[in-house]
PDB file of N, CA and C in Angstrom:
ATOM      1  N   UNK A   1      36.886 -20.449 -63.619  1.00  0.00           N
ATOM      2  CA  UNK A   1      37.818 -21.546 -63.703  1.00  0.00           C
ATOM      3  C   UNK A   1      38.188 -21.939 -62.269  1.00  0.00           C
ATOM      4  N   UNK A   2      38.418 -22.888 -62.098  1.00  0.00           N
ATOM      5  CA  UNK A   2      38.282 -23.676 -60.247  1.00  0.00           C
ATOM      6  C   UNK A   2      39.012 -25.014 -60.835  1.00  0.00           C
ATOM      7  N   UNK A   3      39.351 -25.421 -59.150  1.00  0.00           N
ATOM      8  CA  UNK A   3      40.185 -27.157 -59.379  1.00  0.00           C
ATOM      9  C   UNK A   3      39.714 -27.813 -58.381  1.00  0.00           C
ATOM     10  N   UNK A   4      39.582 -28.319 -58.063  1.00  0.00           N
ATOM     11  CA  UNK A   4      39.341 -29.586 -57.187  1.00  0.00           C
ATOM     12  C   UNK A   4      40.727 -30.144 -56.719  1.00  0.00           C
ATOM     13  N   UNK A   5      40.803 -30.084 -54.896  1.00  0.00           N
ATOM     14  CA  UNK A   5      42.022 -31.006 -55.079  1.00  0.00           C
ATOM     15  C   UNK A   5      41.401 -31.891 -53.469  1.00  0.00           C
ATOM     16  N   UNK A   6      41.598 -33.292 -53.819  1.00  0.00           N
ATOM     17  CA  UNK A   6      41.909 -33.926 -53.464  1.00  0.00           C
ATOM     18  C   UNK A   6      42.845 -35.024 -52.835  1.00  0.00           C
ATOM     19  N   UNK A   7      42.811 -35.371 -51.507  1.00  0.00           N
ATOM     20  CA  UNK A   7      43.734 -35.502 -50.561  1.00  0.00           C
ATOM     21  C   UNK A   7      43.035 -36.764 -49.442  1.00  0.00           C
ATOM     22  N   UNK A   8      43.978 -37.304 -48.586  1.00  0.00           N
ATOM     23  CA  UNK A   8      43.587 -38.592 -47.946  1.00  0.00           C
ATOM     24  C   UNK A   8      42.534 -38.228 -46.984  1.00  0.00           C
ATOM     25  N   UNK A   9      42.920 -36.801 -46.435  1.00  0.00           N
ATOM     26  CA  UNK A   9      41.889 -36.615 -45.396  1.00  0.00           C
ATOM     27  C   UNK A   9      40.591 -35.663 -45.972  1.00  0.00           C
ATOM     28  N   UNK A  10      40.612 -35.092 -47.438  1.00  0.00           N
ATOM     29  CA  UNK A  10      39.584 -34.548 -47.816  1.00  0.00           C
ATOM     30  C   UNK A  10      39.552 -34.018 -48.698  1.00  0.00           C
ATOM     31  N   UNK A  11      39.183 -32.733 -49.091  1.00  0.00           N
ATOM     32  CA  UNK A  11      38.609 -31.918 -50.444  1.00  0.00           C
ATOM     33  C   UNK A  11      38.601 -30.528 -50.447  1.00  0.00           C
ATOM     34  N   UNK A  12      39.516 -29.811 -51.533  1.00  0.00           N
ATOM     35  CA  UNK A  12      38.974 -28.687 -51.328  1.00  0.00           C
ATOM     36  C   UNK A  12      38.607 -28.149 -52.611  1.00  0.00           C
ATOM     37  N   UNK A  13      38.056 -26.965 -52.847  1.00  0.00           N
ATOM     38  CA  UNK A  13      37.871 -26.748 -54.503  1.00  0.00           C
ATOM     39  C   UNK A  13      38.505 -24.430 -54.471  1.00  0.00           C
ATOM     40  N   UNK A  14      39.748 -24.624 -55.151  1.00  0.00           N
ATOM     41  CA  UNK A  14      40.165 -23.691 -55.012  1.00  0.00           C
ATOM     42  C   UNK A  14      39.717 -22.677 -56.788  1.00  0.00           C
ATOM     43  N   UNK A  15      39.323 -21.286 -56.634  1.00  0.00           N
ATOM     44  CA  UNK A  15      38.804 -20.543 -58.098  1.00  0.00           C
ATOM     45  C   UNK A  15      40.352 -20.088 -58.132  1.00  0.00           C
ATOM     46  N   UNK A  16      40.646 -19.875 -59.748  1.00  0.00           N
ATOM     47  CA  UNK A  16      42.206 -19.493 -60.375  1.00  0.00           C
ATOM     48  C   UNK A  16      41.283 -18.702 -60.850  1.00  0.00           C
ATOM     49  N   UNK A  17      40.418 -17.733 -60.866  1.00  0.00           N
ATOM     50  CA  UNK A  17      40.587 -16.324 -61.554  1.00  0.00           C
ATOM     51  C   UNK A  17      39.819 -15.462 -60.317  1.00  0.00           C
ATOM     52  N   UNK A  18      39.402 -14.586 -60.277  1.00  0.00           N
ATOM     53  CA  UNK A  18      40.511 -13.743 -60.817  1.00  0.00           C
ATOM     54  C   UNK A  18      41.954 -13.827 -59.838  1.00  0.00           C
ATOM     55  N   UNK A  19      41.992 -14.378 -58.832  1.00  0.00           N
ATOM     56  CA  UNK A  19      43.646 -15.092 -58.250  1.00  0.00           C
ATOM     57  C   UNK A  19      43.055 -16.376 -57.715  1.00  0.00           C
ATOM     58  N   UNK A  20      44.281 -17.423 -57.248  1.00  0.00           N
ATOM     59  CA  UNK A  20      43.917 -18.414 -56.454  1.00  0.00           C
ATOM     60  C   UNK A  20      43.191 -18.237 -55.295  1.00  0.00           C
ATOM     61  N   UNK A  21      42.167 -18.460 -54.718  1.00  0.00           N
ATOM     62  CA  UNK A  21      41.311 -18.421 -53.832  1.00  0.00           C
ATOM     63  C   UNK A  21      40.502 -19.940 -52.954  1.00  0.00           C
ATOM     64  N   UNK A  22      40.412 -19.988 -51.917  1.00  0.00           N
ATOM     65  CA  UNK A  22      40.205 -21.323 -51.213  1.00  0.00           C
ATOM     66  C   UNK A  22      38.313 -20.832 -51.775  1.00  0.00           C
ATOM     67  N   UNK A  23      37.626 -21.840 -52.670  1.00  0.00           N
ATOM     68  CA  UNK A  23      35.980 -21.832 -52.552  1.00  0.00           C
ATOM     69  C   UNK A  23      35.336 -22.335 -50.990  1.00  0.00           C
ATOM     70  N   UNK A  24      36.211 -23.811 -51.136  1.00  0.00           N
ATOM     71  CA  UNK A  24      34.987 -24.121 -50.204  1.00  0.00           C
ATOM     72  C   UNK A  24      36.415 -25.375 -49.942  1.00  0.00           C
ATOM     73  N   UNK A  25      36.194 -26.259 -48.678  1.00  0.00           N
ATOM     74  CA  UNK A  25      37.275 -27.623 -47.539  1.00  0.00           C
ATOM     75  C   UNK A  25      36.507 -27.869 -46.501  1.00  0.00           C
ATOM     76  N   UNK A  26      36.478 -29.308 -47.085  1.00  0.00           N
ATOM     77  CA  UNK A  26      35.810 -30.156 -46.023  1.00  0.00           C
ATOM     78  C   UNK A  26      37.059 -31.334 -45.792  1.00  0.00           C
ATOM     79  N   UNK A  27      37.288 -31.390 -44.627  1.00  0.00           N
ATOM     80  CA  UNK A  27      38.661 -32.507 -43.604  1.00  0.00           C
ATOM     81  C   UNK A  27      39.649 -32.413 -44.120  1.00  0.00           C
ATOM     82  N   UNK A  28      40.216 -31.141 -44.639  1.00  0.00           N
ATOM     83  CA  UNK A  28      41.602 -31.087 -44.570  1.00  0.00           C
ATOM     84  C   UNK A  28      42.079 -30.239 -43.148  1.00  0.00           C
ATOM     85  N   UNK A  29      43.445 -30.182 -42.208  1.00  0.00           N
ATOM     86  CA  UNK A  29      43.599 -30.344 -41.519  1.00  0.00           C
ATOM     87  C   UNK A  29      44.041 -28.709 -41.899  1.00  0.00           C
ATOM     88  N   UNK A  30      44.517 -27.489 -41.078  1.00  0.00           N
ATOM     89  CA  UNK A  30      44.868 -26.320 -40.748  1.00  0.00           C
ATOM     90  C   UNK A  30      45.929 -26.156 -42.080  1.00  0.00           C
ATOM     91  N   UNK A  31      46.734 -27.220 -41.411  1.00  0.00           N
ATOM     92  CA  UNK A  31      48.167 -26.688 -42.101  1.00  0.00           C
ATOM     93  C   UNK A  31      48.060 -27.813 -43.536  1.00  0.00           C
ATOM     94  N   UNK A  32      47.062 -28.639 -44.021  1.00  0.00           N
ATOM     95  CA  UNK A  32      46.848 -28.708 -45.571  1.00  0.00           C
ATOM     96  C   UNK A  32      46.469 -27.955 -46.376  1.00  0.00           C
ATOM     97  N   UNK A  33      45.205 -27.151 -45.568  1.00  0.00           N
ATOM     98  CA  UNK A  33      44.425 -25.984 -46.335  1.00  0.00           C
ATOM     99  C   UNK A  33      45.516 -25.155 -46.695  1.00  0.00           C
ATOM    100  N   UNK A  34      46.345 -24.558 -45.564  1.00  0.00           N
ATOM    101  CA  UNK A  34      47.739 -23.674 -45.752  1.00  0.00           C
ATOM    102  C   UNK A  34      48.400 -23.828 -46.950  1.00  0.00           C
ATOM    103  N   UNK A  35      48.736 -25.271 -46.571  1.00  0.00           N
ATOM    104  CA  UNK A  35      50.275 -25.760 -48.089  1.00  0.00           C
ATOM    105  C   UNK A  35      48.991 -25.639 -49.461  1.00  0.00           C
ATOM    106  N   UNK A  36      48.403 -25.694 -49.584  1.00  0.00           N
ATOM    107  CA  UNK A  36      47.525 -26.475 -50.356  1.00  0.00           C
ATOM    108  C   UNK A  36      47.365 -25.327 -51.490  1.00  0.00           C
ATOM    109  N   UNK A  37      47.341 -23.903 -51.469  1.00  0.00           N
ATOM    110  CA  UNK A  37      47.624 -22.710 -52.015  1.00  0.00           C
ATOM    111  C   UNK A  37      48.756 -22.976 -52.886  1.00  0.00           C
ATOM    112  N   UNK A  38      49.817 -23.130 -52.658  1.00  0.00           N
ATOM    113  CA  UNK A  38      50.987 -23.298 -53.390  1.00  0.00           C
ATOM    114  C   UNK A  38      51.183 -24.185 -54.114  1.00  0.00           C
ATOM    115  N   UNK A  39      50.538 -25.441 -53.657  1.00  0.00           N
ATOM    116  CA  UNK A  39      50.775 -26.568 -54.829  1.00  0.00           C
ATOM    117  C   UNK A  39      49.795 -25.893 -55.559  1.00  0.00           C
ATOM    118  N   UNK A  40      48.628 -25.973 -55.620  1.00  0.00           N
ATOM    119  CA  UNK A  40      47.558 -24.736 -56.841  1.00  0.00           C
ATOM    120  C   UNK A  40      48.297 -23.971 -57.415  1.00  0.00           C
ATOM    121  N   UNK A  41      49.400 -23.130 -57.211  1.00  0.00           N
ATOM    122  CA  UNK A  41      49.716 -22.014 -57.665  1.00  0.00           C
ATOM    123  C   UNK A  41      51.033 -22.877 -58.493  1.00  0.00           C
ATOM    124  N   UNK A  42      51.996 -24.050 -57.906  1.00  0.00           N
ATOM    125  CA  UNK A  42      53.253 -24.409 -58.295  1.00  0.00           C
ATOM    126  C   UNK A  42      52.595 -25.327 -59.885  1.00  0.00           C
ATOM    127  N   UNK A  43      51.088 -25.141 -59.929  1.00  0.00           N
ATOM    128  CA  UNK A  43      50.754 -26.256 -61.125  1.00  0.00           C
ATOM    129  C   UNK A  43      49.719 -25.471 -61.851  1.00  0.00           C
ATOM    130  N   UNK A  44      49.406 -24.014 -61.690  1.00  0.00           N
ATOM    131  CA  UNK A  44      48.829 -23.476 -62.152  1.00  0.00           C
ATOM    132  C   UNK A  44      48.559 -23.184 -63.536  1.00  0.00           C
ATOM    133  N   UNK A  45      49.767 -23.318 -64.092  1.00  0.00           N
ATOM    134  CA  UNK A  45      49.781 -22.952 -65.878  1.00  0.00           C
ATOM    135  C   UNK A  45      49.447 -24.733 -66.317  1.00  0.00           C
ATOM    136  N   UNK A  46      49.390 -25.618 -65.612  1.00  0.00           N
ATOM    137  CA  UNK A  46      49.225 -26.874 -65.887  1.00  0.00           C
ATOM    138  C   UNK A  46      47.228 -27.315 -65.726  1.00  0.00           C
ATOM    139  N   UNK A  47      47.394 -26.778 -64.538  1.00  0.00           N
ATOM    140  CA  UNK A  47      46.130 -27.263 -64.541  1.00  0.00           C
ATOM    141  C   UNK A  47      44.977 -26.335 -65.411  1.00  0.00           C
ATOM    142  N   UNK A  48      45.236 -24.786 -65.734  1.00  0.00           N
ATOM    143  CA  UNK A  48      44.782 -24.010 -66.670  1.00  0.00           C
ATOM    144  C   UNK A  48      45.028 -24.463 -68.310  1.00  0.00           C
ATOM    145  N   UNK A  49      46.006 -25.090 -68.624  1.00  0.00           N
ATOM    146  CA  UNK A  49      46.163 -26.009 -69.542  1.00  0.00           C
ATOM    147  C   UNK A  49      45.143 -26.974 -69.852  1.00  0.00           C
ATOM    148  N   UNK A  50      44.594 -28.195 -68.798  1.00  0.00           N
ATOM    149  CA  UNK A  50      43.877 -28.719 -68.720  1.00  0.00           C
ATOM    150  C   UNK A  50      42.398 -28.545 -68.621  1.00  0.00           C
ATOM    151  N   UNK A  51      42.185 -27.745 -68.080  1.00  0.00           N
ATOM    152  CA  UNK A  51      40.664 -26.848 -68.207  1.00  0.00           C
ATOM    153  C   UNK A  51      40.369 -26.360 -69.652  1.00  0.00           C
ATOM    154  N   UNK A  52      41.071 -25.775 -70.215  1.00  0.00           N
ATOM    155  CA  UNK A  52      40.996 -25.091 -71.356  1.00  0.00           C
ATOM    156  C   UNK A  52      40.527 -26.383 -72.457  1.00  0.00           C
ATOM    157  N   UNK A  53      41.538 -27.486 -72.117  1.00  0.00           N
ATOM    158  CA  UNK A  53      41.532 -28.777 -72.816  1.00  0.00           C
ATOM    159  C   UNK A  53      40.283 -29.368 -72.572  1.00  0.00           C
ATOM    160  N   UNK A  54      39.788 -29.475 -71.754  1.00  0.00           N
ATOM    161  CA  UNK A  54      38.588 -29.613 -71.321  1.00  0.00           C
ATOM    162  C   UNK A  54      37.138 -29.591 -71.562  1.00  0.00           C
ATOM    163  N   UNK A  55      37.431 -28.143 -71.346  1.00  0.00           N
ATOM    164  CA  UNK A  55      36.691 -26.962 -71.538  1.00  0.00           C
ATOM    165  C   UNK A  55      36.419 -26.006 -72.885  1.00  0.00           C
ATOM    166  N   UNK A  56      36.784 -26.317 -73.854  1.00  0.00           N
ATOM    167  CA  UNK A  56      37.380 -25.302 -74.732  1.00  0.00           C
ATOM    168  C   UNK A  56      36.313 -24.318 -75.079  1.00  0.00           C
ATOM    169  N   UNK A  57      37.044 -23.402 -75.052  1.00  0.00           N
ATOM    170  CA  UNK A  57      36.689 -22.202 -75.477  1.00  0.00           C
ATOM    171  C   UNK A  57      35.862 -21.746 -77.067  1.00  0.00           C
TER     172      UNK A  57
END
């Protein structure tokens, strides 16, 4: 399970299992990659919501 997040200056694609983890960022800046963990984590039961919806099992 992974998200994609997108942003003005770029892309990153973070895996939610087995914890939040950075995959892979291309032109986000030091301190986006940084914050960028927490919004993943502050929307986590949301965006695992949506995958599932998705995705179903």
């Amino acid at each position: 399970m992974h998200v994609h997040v997108q942003g003005q200056n770029g892309e990153a694609k973070f895996w939610l299992e087995p914890t939040i983890e950075l995959a892979q960022c291309v032109g986000f800046s030091r301190r986006e990659i940084n914050d960028t963990p927490r919004l993943v984590q502050d929307y986590e039961n949301d965006i695992r919501n949506a995958w599932l919806k998705h995705f179903p099992r």
